[in-house]
PDB file of N, CA and C in Angstrom:
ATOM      1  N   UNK A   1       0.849  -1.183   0.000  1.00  0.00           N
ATOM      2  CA  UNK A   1       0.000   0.000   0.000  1.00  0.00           C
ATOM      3  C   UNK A   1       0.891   1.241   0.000  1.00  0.00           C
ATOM      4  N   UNK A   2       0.892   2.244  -0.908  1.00  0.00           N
ATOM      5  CA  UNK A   2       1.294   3.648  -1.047  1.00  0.00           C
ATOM      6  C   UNK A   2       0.930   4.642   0.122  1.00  0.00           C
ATOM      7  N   UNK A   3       1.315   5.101   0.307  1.00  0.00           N
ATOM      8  CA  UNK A   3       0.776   6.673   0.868  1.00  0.00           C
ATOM      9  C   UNK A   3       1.186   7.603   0.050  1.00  0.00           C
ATOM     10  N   UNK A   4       0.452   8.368  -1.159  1.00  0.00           N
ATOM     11  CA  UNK A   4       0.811   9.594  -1.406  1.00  0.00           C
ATOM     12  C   UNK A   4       0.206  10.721  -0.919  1.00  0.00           C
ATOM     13  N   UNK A   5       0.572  11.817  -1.339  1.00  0.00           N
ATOM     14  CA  UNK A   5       0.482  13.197  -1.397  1.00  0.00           C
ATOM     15  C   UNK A   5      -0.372  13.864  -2.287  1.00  0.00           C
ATOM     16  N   UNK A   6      -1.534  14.340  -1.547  1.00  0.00           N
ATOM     17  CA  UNK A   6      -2.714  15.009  -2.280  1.00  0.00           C
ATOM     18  C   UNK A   6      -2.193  16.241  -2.307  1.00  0.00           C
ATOM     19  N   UNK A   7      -2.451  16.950  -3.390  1.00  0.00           N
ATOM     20  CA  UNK A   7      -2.015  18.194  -3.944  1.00  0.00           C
ATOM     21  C   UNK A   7      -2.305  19.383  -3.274  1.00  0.00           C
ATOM     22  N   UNK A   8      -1.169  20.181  -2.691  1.00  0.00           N
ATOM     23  CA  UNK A   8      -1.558  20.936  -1.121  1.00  0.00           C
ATOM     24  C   UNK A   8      -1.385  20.734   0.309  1.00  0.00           C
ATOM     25  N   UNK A   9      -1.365  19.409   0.245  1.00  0.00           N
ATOM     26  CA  UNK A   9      -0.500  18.950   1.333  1.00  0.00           C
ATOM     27  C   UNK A   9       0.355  18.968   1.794  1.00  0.00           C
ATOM     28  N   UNK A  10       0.469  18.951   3.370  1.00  0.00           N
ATOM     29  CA  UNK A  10       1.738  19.426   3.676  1.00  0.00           C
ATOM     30  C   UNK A  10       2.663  18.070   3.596  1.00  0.00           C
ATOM     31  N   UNK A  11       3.778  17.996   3.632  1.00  0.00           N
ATOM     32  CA  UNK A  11       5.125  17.248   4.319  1.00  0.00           C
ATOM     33  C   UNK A  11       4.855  17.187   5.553  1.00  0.00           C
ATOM     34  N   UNK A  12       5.095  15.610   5.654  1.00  0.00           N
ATOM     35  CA  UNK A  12       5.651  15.225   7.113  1.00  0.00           C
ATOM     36  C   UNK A  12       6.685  15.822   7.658  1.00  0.00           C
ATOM     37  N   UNK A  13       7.205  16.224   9.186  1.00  0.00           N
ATOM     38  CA  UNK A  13       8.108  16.523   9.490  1.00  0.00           C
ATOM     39  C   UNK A  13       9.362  15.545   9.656  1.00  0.00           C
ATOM     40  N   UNK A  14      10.191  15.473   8.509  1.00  0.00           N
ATOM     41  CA  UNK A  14      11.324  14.391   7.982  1.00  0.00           C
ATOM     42  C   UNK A  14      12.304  15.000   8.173  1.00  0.00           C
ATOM     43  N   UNK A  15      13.217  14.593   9.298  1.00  0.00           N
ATOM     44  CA  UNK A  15      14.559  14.952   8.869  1.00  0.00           C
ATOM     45  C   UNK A  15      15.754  13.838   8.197  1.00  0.00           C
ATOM     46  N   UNK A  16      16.517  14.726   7.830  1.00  0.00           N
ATOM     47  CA  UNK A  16      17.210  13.759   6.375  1.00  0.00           C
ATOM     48  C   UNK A  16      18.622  14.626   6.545  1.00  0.00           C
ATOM     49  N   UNK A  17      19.795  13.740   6.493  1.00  0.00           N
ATOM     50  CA  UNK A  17      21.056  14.455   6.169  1.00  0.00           C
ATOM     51  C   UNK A  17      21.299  15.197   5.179  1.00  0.00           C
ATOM     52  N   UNK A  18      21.999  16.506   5.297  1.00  0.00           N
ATOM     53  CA  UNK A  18      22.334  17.328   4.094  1.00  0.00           C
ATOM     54  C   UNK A  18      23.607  17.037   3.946  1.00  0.00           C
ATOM     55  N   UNK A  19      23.997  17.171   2.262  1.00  0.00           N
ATOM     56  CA  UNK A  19      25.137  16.923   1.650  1.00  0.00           C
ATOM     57  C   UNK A  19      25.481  18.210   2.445  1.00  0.00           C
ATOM     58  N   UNK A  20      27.287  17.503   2.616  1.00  0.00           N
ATOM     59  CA  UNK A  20      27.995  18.984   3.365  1.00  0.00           C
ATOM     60  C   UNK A  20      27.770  18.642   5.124  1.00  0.00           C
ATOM     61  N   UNK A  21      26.397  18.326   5.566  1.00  0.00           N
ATOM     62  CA  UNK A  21      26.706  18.400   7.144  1.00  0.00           C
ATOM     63  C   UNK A  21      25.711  19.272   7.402  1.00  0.00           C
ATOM     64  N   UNK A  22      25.052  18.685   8.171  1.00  0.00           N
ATOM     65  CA  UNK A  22      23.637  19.023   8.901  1.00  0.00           C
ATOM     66  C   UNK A  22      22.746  18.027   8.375  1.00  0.00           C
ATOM     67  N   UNK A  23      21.360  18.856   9.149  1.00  0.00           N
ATOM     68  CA  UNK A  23      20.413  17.812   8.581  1.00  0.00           C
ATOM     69  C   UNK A  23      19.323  19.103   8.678  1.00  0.00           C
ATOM     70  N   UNK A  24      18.688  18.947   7.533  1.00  0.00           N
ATOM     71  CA  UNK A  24      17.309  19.430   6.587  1.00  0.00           C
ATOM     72  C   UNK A  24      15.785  18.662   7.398  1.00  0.00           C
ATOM     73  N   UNK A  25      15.146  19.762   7.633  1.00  0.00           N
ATOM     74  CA  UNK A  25      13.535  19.092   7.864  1.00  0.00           C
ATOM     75  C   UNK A  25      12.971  19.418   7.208  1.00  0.00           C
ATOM     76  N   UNK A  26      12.316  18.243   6.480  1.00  0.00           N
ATOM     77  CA  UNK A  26      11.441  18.687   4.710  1.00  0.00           C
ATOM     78  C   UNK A  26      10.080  19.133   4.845  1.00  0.00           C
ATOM     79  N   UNK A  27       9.864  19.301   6.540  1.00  0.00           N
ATOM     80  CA  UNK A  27       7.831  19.634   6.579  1.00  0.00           C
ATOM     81  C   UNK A  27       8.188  21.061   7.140  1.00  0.00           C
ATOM     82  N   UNK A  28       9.350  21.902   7.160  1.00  0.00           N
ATOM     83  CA  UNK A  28       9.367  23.153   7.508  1.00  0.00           C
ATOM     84  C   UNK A  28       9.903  23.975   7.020  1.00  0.00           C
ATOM     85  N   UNK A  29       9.577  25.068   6.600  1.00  0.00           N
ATOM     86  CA  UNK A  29      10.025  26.383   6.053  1.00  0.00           C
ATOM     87  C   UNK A  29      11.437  26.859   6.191  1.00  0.00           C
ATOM     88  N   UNK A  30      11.985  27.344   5.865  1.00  0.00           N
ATOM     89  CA  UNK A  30      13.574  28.233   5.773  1.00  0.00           C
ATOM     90  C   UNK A  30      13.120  29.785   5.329  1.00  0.00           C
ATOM     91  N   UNK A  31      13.667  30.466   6.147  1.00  0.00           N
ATOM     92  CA  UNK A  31      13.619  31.607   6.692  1.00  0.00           C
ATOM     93  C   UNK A  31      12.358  31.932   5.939  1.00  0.00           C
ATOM     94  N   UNK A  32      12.107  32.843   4.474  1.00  0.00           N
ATOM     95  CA  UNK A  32      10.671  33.037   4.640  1.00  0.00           C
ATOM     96  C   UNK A  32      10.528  32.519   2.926  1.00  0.00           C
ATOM     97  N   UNK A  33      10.595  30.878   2.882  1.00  0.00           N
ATOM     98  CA  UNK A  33      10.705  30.174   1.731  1.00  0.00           C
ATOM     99  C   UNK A  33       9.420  28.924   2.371  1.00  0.00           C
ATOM    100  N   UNK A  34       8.222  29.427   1.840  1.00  0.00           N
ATOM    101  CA  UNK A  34       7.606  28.173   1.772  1.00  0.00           C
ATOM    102  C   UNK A  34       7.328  26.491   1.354  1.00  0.00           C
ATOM    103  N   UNK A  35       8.642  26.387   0.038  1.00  0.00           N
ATOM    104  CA  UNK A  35       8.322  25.532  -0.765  1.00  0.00           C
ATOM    105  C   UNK A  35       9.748  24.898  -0.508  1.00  0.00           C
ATOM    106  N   UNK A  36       9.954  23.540  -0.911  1.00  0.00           N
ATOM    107  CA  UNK A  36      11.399  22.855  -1.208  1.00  0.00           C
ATOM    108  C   UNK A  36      11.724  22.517  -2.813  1.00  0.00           C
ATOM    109  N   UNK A  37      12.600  21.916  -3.114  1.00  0.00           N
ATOM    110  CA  UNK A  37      12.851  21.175  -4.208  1.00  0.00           C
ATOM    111  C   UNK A  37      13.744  19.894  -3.662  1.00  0.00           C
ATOM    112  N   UNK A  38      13.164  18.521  -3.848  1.00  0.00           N
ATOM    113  CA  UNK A  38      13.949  17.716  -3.265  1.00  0.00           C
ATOM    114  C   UNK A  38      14.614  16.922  -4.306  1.00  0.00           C
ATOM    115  N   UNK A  39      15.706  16.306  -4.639  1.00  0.00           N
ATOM    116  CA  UNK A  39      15.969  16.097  -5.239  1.00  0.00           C
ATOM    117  C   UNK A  39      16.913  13.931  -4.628  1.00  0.00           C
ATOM    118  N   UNK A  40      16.196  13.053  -5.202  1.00  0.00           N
ATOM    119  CA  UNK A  40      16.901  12.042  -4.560  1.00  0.00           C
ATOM    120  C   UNK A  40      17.344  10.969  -5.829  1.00  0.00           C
ATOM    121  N   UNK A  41      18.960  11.135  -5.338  1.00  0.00           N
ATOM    122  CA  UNK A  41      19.669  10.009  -6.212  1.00  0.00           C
ATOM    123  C   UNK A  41      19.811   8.753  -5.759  1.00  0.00           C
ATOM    124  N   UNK A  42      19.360   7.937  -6.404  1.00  0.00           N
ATOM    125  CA  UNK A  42      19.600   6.232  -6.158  1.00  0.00           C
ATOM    126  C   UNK A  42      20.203   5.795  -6.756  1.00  0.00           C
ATOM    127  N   UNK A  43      21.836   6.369  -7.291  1.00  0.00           N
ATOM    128  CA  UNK A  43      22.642   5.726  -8.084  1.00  0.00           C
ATOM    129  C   UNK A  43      24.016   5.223  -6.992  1.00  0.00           C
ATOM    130  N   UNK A  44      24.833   5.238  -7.851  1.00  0.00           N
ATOM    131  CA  UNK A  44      26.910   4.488  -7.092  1.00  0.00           C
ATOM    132  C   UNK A  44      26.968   5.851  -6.161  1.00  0.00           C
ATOM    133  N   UNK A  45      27.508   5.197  -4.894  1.00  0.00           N
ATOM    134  CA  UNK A  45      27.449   6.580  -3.871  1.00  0.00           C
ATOM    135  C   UNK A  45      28.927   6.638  -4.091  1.00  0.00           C
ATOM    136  N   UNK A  46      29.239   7.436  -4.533  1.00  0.00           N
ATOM    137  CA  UNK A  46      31.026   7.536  -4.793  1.00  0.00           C
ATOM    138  C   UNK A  46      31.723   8.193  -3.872  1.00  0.00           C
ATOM    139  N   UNK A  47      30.931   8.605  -2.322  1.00  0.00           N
ATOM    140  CA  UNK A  47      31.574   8.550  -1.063  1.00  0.00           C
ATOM    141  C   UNK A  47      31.992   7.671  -0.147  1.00  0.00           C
ATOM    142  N   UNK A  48      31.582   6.339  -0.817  1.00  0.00           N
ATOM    143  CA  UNK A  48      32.172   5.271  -0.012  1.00  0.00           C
ATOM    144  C   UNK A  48      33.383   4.818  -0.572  1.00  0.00           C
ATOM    145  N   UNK A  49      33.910   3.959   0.320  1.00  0.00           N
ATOM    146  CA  UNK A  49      35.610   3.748   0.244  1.00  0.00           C
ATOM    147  C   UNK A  49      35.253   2.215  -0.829  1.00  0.00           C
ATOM    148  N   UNK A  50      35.868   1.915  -1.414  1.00  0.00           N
ATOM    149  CA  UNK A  50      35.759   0.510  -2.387  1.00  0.00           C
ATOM    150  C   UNK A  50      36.531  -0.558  -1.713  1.00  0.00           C
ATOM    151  N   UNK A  51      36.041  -1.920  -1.472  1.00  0.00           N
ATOM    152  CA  UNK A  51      36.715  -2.751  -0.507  1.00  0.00           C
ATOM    153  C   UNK A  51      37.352  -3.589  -1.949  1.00  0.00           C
TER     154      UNK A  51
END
């Protein structure tokens, strides 16, 4: 079973690591920016070390 997102809806309050260091909460605003752009790669993480 899915759960999506009806149009207008808010975001859950998710926090998620930011590239660089910190961590991002995707159900809350930045300074006076209502909206996000999320962007998620599921490809070769080329920050890991190769055994």
């Amino acid at each position: 079973m899915t759960n999506k997102l009806k149009s207008g809806e808010r975001l859950a309050n998710i926090a998620v690591p930011q590239l660089g260091g910190g961590v991002l909460r995707l159900g809350l605003p930045i300074d006076d920016h209502d909206w996000r752009l999320g962007v998620v790669y599921r490809g070769l993480n080329l920050l890991q070390e190769s055994h």
